[in-house]
Protein backbone atom coordinates (compact mmCIF):
# COMPACT_ATOMS: atom_id res chain seq x y z
CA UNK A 1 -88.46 -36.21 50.36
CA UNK A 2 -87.32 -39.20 48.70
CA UNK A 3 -85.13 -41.28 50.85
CA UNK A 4 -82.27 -44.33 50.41
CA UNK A 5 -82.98 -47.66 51.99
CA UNK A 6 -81.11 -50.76 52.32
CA UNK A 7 -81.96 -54.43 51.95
CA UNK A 8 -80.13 -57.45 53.86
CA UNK A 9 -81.08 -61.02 54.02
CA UNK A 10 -78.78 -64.53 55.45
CA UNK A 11 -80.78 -67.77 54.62
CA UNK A 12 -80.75 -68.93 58.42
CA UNK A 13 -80.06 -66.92 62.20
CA UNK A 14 -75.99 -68.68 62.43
CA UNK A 15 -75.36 -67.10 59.12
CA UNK A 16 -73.41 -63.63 59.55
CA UNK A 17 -74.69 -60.36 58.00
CA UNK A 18 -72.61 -57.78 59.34
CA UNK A 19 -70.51 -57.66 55.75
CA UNK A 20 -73.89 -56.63 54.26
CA UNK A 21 -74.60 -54.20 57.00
CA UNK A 22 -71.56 -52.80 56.43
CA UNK A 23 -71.78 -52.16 52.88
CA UNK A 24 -74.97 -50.14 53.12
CA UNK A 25 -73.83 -48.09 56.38
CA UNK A 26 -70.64 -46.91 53.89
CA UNK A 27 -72.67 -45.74 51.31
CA UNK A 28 -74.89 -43.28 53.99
CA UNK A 29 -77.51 -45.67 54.73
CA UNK A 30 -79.32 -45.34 58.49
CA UNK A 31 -79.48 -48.40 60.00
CA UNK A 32 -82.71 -47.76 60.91
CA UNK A 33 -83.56 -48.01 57.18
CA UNK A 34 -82.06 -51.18 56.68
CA UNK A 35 -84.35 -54.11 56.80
CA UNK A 36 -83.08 -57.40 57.24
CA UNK A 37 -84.24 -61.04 57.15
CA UNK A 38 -82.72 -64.34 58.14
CA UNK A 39 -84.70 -66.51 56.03
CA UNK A 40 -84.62 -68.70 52.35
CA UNK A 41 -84.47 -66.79 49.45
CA UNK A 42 -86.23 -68.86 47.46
CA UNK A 43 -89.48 -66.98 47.65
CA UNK A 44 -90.33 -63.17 48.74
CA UNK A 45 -92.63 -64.25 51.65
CA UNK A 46 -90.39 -62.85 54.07
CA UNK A 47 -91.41 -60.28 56.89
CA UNK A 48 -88.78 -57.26 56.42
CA UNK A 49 -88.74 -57.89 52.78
CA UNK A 50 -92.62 -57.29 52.83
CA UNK A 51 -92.51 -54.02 55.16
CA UNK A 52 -90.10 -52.91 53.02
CA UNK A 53 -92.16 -53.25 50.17
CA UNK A 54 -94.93 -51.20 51.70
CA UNK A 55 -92.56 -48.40 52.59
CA UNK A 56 -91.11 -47.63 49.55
CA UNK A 57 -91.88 -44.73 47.71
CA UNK A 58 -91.82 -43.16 44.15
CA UNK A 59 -88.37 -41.54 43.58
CA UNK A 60 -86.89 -43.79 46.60
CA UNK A 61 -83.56 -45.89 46.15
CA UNK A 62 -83.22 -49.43 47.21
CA UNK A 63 -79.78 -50.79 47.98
CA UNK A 64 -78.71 -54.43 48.12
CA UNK A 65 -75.27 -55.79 48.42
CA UNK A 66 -75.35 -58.28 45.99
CA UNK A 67 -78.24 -59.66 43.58
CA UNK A 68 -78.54 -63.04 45.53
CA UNK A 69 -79.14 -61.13 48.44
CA UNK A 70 -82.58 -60.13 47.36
CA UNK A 71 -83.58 -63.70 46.52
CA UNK A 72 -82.36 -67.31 44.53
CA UNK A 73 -85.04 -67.99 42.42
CA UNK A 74 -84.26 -65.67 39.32
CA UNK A 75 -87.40 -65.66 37.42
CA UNK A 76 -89.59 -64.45 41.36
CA UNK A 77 -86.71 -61.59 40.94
CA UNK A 78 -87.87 -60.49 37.83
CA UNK A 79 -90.82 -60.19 38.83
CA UNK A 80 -90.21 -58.07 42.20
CA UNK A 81 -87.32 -55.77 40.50
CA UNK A 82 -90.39 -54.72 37.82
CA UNK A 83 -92.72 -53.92 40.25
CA UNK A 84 -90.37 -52.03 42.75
CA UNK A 85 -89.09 -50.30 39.20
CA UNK A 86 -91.79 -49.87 37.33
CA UNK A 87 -95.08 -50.15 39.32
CA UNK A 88 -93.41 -48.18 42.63
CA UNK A 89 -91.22 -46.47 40.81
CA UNK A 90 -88.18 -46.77 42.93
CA UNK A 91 -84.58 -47.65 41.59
CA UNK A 92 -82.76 -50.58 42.41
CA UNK A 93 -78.54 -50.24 42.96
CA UNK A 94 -76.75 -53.83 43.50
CA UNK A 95 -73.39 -52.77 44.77
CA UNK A 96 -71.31 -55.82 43.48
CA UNK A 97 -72.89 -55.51 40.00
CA UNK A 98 -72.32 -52.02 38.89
CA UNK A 99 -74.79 -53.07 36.09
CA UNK A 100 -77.79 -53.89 37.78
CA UNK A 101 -78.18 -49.68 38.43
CA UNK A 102 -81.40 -48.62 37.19
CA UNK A 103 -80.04 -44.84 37.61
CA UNK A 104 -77.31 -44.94 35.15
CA UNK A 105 -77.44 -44.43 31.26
CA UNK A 106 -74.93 -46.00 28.71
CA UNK A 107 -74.61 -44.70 25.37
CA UNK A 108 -78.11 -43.18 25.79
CA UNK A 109 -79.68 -46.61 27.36
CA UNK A 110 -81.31 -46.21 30.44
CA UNK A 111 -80.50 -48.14 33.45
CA UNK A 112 -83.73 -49.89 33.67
CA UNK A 113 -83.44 -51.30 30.36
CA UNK A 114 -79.61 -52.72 30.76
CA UNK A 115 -81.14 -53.76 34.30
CA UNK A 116 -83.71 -56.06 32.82
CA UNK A 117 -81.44 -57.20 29.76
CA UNK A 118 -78.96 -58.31 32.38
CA UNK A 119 -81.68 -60.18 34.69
CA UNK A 120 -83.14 -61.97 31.60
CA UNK A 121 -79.91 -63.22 31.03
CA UNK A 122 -79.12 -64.38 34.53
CA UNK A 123 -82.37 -66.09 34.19
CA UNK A 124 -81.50 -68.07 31.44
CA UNK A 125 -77.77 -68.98 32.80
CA UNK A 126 -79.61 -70.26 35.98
CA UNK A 127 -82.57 -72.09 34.10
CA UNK A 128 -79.56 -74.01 32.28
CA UNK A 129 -77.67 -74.81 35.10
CA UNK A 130 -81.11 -76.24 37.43
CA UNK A 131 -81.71 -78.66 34.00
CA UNK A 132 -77.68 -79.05 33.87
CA UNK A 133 -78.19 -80.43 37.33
CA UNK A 134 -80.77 -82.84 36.86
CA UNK A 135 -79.75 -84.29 34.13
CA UNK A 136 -76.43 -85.11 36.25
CA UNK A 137 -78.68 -86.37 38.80
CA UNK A 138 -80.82 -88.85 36.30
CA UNK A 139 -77.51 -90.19 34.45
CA UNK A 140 -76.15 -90.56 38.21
CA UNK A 141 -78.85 -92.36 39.41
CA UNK A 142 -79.09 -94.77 36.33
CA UNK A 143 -75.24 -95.67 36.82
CA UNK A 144 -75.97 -96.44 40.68
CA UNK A 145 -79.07 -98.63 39.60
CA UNK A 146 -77.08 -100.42 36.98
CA UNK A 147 -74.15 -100.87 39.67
CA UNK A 148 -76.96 -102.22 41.93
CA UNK A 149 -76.19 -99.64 44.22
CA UNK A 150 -78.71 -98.48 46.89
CA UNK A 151 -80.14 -94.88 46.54
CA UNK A 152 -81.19 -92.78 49.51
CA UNK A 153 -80.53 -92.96 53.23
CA UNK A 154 -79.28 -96.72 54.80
CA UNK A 155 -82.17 -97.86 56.55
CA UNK A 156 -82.61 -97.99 60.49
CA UNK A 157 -81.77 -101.62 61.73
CA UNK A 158 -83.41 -103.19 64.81
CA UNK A 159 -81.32 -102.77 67.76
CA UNK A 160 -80.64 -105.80 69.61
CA UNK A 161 -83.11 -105.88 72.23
CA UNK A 162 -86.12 -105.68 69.17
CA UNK A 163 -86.33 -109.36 69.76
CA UNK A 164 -87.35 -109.43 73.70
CA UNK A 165 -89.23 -106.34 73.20
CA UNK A 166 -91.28 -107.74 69.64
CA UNK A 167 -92.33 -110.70 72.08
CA UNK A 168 -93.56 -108.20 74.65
CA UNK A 169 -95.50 -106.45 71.88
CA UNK A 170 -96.94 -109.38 70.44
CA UNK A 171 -98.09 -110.94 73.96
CA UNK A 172 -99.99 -107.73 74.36
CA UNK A 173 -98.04 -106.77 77.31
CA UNK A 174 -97.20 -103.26 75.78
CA UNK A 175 -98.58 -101.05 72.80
CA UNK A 176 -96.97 -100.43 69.71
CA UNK A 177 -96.05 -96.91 70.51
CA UNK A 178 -94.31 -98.16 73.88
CA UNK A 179 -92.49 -100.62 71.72
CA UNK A 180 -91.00 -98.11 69.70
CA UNK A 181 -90.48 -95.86 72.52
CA UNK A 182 -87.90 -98.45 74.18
CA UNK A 183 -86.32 -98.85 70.48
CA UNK A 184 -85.75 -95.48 70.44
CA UNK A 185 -87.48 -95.74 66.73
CA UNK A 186 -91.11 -94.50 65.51
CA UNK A 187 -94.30 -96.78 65.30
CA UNK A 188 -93.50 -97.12 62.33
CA UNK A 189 -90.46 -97.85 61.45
CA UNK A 190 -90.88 -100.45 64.50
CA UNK A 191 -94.17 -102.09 62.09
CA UNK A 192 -91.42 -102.29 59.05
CA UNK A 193 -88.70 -104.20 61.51
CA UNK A 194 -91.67 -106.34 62.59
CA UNK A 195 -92.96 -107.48 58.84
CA UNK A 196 -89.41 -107.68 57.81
CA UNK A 197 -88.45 -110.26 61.01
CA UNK A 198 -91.43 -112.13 60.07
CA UNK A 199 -90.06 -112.60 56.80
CA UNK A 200 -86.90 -113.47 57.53
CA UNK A 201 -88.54 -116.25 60.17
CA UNK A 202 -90.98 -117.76 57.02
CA UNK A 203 -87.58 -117.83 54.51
CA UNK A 204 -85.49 -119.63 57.43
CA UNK A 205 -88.33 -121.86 58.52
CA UNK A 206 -88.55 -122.42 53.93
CA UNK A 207 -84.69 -123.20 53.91
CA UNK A 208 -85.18 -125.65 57.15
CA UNK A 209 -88.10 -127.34 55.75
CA UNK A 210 -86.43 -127.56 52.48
CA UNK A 211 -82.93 -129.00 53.62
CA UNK A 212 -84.95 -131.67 55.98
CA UNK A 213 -86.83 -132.98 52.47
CA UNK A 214 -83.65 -133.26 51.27
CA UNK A 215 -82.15 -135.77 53.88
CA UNK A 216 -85.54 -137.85 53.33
């Protein structure tokens, strides 16, 4: 007997899901024969997603809310919607996109056909938008480096007890990793504020030198 199943998936466990649930309870879907996953849908390595897989049978139906429900990366969705379609022979219904129905016929044209016509074409809009979105990201960081702006995250400065407990560090009277651990900092981030205090020291002990030569 061929039965109707339902798909649900939230990227992360605070995300809700009960509008998904929902959706697939009104159409006469058991909840029992709903499978859900709280993960990233940028790959189909997810633990419901693969039981459900193995459950499926020929003639079965598959029921998602909408298509970005069943995963982000478009071209990995190709791929899975043919080989639920084709290869288990199971049909696909996306309730938001009345379109992506591999049970209906247009004018003759089978469902599967308008099904893959219409993923090819989300495809494409997506592959634009990722190369739409680095290119913003390249002209953006050229303007910042132009600007002499500094990309990425501000870096960690030494609190002001890294002095007293440097000294400590350097006398040998505590390790590294006990240094950091009182700078509330890593080992080594705590080795970049060292190299960068010793720097500053040689360019002040420069400028002293310098400005004495000068009085001479």
């Amino acid at each position: 007997m061929n039965k109707n199943y339902g798909y649900a998936r939230v990227s992360s466990v605070s995300q809700n899901i009960d509008r998904q649930i929902s959706a697939l309870k009104d159409i006469g879907i058991c909840e029992k024969d709903i499978f859900i996953d709280k993960k990233s849908g940028m790959d189909f390595n997810r633990p419901s997603y693969r039981k459900m897989i193995k459950k499926l049978n020929s003639g079965d139906c598959l029921y998602i809310k909408s298509i970005d429900r069943l995963g982000r990366n478009y071209d990995e969705i190709i791929d899975q919607w043919r080989y639920i379609v084709r290869e288990k022979n199971v049909d696909i219904i996306v309730l938001d996109f009345p379109l992506l129905d591999t049970r209906n016929k247009v004018n003759g044209i089978t469902g599967k056909f308008i099904s893959d016509l219409v993923l090819q074409i989300l495809s494409y809009v997506a592959q634009i938008e990722r190369e739409n979105i680095k290119q913003r990201q390249a002209e953006g960081i050229q303007i910042a480096k132009a600007q002499g702006k500094h990309l990425g995250r501000p870096k960690l400065k030494p609190p002001k007890q890294f002095s007293k407990v440097c000294i400590q560090w350097e006398s040998g009277k505590i390790t590294k990793a006990e240094a950091a651990r009182r700078l509330n900092t890593n080992s080594h981030t705590f080795s970049r504020w060292v190299e960068e205090h010793k720097t500053q020291e040689h360019n002040t002990d420069r400028i002293l030198l310098k400005k004495n030569n000068e009085k001479r």
